[in-house]
C-alpha atoms as a PDB file:
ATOM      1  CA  UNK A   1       0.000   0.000   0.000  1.00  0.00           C
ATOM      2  CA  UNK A   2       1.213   3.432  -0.869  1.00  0.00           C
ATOM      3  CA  UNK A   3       3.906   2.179  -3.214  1.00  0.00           C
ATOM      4  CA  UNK A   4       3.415   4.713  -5.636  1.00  0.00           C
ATOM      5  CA  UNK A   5       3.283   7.764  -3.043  1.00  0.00           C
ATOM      6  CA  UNK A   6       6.131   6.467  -1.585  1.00  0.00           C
ATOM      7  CA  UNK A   7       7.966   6.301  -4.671  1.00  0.00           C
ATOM      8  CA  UNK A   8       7.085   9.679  -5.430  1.00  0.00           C
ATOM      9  CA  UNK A   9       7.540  10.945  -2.470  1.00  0.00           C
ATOM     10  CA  UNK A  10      11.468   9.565  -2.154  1.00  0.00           C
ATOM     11  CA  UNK A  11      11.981  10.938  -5.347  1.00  0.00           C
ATOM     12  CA  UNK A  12      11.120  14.753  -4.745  1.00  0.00           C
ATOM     13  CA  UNK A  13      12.634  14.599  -1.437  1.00  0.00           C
ATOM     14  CA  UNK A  14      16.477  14.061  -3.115  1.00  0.00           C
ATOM     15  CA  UNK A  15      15.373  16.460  -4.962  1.00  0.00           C
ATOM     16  CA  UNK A  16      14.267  19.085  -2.885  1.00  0.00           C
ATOM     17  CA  UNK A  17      17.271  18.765  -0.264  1.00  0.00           C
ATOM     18  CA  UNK A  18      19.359  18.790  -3.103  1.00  0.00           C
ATOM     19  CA  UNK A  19      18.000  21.895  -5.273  1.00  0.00           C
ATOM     20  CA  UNK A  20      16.487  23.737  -2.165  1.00  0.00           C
ATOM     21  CA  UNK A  21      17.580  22.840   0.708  1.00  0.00           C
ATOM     22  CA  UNK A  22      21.438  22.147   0.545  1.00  0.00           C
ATOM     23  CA  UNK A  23      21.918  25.801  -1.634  1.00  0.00           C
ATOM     24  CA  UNK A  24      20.667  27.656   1.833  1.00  0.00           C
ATOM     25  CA  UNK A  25      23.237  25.881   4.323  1.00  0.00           C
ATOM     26  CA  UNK A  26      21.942  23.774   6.994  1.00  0.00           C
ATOM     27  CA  UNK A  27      21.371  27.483   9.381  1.00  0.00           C
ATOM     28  CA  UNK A  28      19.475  29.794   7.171  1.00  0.00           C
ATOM     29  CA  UNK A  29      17.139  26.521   5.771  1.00  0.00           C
ATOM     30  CA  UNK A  30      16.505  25.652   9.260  1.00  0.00           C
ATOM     31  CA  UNK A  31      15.164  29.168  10.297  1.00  0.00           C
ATOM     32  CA  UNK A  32      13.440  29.104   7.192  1.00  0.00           C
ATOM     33  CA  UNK A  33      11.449  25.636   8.428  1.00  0.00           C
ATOM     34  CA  UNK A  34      11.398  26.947  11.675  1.00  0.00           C
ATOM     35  CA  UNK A  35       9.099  30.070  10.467  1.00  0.00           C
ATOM     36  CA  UNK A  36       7.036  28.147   8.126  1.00  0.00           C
ATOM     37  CA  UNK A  37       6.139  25.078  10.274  1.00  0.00           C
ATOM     38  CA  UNK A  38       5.358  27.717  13.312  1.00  0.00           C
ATOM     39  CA  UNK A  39       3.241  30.080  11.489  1.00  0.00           C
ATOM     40  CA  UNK A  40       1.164  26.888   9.885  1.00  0.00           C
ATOM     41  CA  UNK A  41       1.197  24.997  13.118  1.00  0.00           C
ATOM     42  CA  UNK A  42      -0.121  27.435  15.192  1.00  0.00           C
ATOM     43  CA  UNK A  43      -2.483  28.638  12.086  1.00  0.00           C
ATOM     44  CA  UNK A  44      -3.560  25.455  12.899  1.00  0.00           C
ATOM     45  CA  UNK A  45      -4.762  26.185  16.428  1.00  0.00           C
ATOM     46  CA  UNK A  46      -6.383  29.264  15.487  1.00  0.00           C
ATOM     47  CA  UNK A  47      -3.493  31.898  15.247  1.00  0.00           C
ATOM     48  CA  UNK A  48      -4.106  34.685  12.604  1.00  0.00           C
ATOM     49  CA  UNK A  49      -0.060  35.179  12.537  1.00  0.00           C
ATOM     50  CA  UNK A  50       0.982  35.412   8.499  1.00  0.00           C
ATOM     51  CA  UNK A  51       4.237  34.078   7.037  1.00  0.00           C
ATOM     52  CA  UNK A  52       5.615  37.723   7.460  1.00  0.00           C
ATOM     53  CA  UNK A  53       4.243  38.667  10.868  1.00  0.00           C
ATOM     54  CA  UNK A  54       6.258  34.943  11.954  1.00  0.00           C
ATOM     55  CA  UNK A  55       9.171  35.961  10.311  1.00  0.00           C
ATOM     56  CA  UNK A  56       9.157  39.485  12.202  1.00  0.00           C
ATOM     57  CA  UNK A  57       8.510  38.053  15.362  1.00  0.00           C
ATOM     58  CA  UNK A  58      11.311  35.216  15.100  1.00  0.00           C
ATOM     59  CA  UNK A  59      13.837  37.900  13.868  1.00  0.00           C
ATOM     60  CA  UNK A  60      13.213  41.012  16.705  1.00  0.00           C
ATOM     61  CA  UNK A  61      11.356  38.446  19.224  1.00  0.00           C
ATOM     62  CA  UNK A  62       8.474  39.719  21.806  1.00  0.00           C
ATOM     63  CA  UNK A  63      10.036  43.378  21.246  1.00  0.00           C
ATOM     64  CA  UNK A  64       8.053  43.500  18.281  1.00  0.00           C
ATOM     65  CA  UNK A  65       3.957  43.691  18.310  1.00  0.00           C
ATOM     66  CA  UNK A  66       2.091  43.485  15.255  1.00  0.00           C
ATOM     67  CA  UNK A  67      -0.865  44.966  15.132  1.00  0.00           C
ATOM     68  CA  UNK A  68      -4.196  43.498  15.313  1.00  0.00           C
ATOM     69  CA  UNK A  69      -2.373  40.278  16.974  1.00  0.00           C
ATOM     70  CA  UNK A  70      -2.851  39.859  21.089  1.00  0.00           C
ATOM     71  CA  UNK A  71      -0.057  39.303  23.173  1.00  0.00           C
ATOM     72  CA  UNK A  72      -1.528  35.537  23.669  1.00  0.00           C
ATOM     73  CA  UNK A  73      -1.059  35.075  20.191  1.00  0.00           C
ATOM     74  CA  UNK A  74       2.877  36.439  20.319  1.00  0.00           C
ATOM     75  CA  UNK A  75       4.000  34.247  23.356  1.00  0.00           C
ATOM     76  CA  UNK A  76       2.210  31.295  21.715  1.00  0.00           C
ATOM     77  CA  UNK A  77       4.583  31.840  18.355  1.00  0.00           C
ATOM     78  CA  UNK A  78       7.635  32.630  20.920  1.00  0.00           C
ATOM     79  CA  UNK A  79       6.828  29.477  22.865  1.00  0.00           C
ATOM     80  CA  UNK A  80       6.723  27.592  19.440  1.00  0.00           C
ATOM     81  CA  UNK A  81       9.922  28.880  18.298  1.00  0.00           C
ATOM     82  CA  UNK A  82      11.665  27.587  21.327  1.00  0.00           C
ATOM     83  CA  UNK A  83      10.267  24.232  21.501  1.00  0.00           C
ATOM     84  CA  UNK A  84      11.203  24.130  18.076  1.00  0.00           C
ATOM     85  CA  UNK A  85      14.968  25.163  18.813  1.00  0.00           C
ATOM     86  CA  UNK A  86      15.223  22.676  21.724  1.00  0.00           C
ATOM     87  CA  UNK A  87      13.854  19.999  19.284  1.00  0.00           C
ATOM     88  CA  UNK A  88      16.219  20.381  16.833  1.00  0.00           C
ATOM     89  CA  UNK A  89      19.118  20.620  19.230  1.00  0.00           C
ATOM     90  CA  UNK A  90      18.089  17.728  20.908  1.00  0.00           C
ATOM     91  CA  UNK A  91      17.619  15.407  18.039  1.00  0.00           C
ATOM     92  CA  UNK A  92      19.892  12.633  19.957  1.00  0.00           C
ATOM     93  CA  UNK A  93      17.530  12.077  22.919  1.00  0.00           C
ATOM     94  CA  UNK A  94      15.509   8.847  23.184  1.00  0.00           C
ATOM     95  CA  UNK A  95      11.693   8.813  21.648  1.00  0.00           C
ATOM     96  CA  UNK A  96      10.148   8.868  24.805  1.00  0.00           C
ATOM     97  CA  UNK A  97       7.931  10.074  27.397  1.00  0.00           C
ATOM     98  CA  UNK A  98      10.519  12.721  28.946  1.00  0.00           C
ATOM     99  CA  UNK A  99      10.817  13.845  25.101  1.00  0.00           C
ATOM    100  CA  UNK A 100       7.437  14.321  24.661  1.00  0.00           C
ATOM    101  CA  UNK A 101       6.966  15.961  28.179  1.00  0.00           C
ATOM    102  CA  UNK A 102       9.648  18.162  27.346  1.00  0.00           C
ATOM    103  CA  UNK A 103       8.350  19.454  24.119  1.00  0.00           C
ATOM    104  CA  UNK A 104       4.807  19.977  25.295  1.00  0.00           C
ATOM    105  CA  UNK A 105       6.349  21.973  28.304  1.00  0.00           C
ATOM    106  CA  UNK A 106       7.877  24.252  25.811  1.00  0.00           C
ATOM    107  CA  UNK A 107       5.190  24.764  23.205  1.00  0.00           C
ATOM    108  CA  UNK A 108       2.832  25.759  26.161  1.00  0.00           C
ATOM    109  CA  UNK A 109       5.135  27.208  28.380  1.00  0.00           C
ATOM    110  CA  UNK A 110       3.822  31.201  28.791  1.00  0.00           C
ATOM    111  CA  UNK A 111       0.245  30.670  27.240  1.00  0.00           C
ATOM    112  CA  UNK A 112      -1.273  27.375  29.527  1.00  0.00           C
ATOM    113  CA  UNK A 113      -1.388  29.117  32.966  1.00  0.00           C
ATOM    114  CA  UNK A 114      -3.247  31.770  31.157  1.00  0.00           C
ATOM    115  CA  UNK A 115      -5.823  29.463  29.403  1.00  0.00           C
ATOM    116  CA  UNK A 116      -5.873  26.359  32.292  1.00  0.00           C
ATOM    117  CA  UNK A 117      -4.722  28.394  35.647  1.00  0.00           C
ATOM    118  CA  UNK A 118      -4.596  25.035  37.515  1.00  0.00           C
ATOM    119  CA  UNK A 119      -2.761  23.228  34.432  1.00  0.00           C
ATOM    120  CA  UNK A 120       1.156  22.534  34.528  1.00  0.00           C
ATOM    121  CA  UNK A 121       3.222  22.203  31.032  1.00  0.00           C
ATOM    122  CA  UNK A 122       4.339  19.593  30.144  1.00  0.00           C
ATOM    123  CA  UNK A 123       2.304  17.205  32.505  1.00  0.00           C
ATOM    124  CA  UNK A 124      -0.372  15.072  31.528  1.00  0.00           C
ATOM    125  CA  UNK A 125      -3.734  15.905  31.658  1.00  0.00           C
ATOM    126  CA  UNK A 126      -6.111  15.564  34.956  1.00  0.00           C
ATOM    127  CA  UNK A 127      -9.382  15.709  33.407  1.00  0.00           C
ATOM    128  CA  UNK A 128     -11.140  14.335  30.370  1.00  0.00           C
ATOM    129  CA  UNK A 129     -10.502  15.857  27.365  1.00  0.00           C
ATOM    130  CA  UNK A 130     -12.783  17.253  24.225  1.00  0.00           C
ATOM    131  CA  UNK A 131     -11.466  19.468  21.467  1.00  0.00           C
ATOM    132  CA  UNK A 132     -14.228  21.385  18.789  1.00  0.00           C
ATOM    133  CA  UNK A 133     -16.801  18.357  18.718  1.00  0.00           C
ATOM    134  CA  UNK A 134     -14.671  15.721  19.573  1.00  0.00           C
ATOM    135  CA  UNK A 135     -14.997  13.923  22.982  1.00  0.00           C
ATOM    136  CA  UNK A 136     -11.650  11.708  24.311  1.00  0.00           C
ATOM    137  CA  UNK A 137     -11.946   8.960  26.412  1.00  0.00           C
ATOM    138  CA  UNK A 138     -11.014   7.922  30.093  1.00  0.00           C
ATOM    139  CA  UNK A 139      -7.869  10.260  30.280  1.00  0.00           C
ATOM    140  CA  UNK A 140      -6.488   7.880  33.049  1.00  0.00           C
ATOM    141  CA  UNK A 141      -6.945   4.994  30.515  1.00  0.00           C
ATOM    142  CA  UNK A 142      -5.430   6.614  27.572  1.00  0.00           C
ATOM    143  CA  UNK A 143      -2.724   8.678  29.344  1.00  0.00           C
ATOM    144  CA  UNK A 144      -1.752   4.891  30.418  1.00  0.00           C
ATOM    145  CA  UNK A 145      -1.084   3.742  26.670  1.00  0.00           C
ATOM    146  CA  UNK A 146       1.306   7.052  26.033  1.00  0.00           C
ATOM    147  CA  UNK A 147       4.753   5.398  27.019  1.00  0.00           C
ATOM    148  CA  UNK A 148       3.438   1.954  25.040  1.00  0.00           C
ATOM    149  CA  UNK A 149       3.492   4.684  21.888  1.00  0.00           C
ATOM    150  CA  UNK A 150       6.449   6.070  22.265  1.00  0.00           C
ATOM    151  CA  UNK A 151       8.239   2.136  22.983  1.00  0.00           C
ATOM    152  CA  UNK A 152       6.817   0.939  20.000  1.00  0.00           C
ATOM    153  CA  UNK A 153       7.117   3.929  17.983  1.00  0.00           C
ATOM    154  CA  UNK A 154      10.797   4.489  18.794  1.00  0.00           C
ATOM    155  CA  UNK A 155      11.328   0.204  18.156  1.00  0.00           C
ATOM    156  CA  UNK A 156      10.131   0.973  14.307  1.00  0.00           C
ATOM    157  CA  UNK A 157      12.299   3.510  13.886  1.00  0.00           C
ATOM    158  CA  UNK A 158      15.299   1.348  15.559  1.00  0.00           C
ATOM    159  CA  UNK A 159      14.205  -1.872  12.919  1.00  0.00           C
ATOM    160  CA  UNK A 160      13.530   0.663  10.002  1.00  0.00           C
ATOM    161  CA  UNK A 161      11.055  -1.780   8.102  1.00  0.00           C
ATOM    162  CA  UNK A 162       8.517   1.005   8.041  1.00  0.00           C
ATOM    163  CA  UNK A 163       8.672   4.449   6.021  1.00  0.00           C
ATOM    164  CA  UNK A 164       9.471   7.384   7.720  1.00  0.00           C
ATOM    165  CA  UNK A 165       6.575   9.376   6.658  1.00  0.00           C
ATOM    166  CA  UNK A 166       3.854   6.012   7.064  1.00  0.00           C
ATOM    167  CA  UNK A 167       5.677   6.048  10.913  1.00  0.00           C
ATOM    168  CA  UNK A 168       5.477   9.671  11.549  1.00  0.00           C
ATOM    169  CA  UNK A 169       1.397   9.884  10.095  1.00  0.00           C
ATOM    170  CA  UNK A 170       0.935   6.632  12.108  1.00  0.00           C
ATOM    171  CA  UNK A 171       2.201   7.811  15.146  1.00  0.00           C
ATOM    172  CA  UNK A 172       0.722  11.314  15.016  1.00  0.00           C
ATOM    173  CA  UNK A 173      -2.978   9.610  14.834  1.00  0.00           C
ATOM    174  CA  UNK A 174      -2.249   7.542  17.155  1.00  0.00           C
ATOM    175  CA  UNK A 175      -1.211  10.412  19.866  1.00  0.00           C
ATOM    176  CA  UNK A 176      -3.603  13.057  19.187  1.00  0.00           C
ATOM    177  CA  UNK A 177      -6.333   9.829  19.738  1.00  0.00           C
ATOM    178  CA  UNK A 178      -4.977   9.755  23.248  1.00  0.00           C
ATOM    179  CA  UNK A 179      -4.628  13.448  23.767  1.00  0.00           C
ATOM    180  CA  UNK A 180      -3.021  13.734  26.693  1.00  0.00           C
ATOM    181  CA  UNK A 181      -2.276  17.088  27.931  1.00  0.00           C
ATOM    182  CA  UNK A 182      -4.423  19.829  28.585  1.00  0.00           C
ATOM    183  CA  UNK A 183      -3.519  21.730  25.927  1.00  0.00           C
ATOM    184  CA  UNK A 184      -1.033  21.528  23.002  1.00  0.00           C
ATOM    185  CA  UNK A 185      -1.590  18.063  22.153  1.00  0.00           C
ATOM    186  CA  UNK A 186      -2.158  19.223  17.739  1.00  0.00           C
ATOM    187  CA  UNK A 187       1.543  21.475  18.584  1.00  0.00           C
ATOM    188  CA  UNK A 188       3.199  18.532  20.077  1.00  0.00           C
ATOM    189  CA  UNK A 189       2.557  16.043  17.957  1.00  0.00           C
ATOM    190  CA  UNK A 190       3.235  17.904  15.048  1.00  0.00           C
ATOM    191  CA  UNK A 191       6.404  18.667  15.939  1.00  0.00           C
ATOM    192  CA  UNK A 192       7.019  14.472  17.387  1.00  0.00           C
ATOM    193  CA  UNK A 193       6.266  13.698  13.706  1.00  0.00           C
ATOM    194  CA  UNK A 194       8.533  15.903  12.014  1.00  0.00           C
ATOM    195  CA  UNK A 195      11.675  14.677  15.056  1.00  0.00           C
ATOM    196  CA  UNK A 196      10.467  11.350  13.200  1.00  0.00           C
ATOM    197  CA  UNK A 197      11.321  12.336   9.850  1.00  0.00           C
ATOM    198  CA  UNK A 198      14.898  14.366  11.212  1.00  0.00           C
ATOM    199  CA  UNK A 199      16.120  10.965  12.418  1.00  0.00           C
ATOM    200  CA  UNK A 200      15.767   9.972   8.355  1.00  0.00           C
ATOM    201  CA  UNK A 201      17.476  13.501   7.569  1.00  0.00           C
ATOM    202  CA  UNK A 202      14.047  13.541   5.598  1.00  0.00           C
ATOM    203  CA  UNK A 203      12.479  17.475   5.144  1.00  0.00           C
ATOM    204  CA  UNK A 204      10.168  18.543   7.646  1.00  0.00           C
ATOM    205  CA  UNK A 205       6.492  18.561   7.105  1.00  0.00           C
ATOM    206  CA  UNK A 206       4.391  21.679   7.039  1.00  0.00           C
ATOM    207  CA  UNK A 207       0.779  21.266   7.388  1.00  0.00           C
ATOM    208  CA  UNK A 208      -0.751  24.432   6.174  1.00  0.00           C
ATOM    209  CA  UNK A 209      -3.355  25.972   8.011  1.00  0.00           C
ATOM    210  CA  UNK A 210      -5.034  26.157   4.531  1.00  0.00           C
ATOM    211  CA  UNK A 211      -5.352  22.879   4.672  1.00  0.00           C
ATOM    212  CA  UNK A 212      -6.792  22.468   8.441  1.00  0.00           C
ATOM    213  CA  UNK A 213     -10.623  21.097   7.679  1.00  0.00           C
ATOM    214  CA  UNK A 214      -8.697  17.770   5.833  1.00  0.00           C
ATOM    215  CA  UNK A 215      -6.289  17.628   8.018  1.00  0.00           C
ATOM    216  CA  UNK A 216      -8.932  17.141  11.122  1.00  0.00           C
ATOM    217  CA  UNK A 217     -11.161  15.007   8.577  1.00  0.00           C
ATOM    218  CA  UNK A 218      -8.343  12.418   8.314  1.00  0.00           C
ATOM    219  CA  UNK A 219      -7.578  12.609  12.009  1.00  0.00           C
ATOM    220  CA  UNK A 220     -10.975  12.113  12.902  1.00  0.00           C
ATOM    221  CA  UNK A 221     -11.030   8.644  10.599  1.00  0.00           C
ATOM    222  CA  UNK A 222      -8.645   7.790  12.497  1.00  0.00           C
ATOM    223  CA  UNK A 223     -11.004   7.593  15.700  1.00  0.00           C
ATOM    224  CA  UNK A 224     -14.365   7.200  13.588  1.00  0.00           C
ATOM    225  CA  UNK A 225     -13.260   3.969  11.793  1.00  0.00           C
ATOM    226  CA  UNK A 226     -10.453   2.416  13.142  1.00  0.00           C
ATOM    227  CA  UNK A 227      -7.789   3.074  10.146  1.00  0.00           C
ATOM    228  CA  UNK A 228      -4.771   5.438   9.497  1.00  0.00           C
ATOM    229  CA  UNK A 229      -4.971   5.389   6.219  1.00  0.00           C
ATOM    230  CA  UNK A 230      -6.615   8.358   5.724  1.00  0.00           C
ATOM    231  CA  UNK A 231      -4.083  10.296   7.636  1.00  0.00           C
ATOM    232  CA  UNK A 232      -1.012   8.739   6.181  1.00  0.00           C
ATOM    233  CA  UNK A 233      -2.640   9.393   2.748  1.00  0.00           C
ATOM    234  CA  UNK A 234      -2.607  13.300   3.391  1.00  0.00           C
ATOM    235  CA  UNK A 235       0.524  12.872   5.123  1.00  0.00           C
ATOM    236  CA  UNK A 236       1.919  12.097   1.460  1.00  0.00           C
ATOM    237  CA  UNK A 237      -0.464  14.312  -0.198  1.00  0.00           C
ATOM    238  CA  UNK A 238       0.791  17.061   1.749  1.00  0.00           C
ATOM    239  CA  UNK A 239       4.639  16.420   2.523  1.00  0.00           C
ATOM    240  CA  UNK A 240       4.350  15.944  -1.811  1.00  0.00           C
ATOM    241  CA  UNK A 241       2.396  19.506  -2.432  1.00  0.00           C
ATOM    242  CA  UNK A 242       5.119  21.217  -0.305  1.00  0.00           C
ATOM    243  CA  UNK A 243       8.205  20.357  -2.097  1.00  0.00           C
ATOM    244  CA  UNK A 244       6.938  20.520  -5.449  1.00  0.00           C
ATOM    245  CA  UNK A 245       5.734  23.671  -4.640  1.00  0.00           C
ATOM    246  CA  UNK A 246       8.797  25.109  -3.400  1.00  0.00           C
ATOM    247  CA  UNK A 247      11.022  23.503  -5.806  1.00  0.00           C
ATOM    248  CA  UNK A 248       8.647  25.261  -8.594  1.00  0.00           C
ATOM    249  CA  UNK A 249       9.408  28.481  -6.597  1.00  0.00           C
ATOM    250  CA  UNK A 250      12.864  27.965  -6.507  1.00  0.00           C
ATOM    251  CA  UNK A 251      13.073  27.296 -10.412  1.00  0.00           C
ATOM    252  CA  UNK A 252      10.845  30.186 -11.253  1.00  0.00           C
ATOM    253  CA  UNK A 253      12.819  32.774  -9.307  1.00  0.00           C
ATOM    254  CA  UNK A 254      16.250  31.283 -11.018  1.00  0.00           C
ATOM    255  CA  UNK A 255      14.628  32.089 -14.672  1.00  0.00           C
ATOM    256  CA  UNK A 256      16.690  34.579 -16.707  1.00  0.00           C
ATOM    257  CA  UNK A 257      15.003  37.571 -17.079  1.00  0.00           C
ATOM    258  CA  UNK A 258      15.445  40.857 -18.871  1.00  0.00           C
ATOM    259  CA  UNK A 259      16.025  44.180 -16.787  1.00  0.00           C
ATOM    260  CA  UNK A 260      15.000  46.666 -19.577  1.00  0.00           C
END
């Protein structure tokens, strides 16, 4: 299953670290990722940041305010941007529990005492959990399963029988179905995915807010019926869009042109 996107996939992926992402040097592509898979991630969640406004925030941090935006909004990016950072500094530690703690902690960091006053980042949730028209489960039961996802999860990777990108869409359903902090959860395991794909050196995957109703559609498959096929099938679909996309950018702005 998913020979042919896999194929596809693999193929624009040389391509694209080769023709985009090698030419910027391994700094000024990662700040590039880290602006683009912020500003979507948190788009996401509800954030009315653009590309630009991310970009101006990352570069002069919480010294600069864009208008229209709440401060809620800015720390949210800022927390984003570090947990981010600490990800991809970190990309040697163990796919587990204290990982995913960690990362939670940071993405919600300065906004969760705000939104949950008797919420602490990075720990698990004490209450059951609903988010838009979904309803979770027992949170005891499913906070329970969390370190079986991250053993088995992190074994895959070890064995390497599974694609990267079928492992990181597989493991992303699989953790937003057991939801387990308070808040974050969509941040967090967006990120998890993508430190999935980094242990492959594999480009990261942005999931454009554009692109949110799918994106929820194929999550909530996952819960509705059972399958992650839906999911892994945007994952592709998505992850493919990106990089031809940007390698189409990067060909059109190298096109010889005439000045007068």
């Amino acid at each position: 299953m998913f020979e042919n996107e896999i194929k596809q996939y693999d193929q624009l992926a040389q391509e694209y670290l080769k023709q985009v992402a090698k030419p910027m040097g391994d700094l000024e592509f990662r700040k590039y990722s880290e602006v683009m898979l912020s500003c979507h991630s948190c788009g996401i969640e509800g954030s009315s940041f653009s590309v630009d406004d991310t970009r101006a925030l990352f570069e002069q941090g919480l010294g600069y305010y864009p208008v229209g935006k709440t401060l809620l909004e800015c720390q949210e990016m800022a927390d984003h941007f570090k947990a981010y950072e600490w990800m991809h500094d970190n990309l040697d530690h163990p796919f587990d529990v204290e990982l995913l703690k960690t990362v939670n902690r940071l993405v919600t960091l300065g906004t969760l005492p705000y939104r949950v006053p008797d919420a602490v980042p990075g720990e698990f949730t004490t209450v059951d959990m609903a988010a838009g028209d979904t309803l979770f489960g027992d949170h005891e039961k499913l906070i329970a399963r969390v370190p079986a996802l991250m053993e088995s999860t992190a074994k895959v990777m070890a064995e390497g029988n599974v694609h990267p990108m079928v492992l990181a869409a597989r493991f992303h359903g699989f953790f937003e179905y057991l939801h387990p902090f308070r808040d974050g959860n969509g941040r967090t395991g967006r990120l998890l995915s993508n430190f999935i794909l980094l242990q492959y050196r594999l480009p990261e995957l942005i999931i454009r807010k554009e692109d949110r109703e799918q994106y929820i559609a194929a999550l909530k498959a996952k819960r509705t019926e059972g399958t992650d096929e839906h999911l892994i099938a945007f994952f592709f679909g998505a992850a493919i869009k990106q990089m031809q996309d940007e390698l189409n950018q990067k060909r059109n702005g190298s096109r010889p042109i005439l000045f007068f």
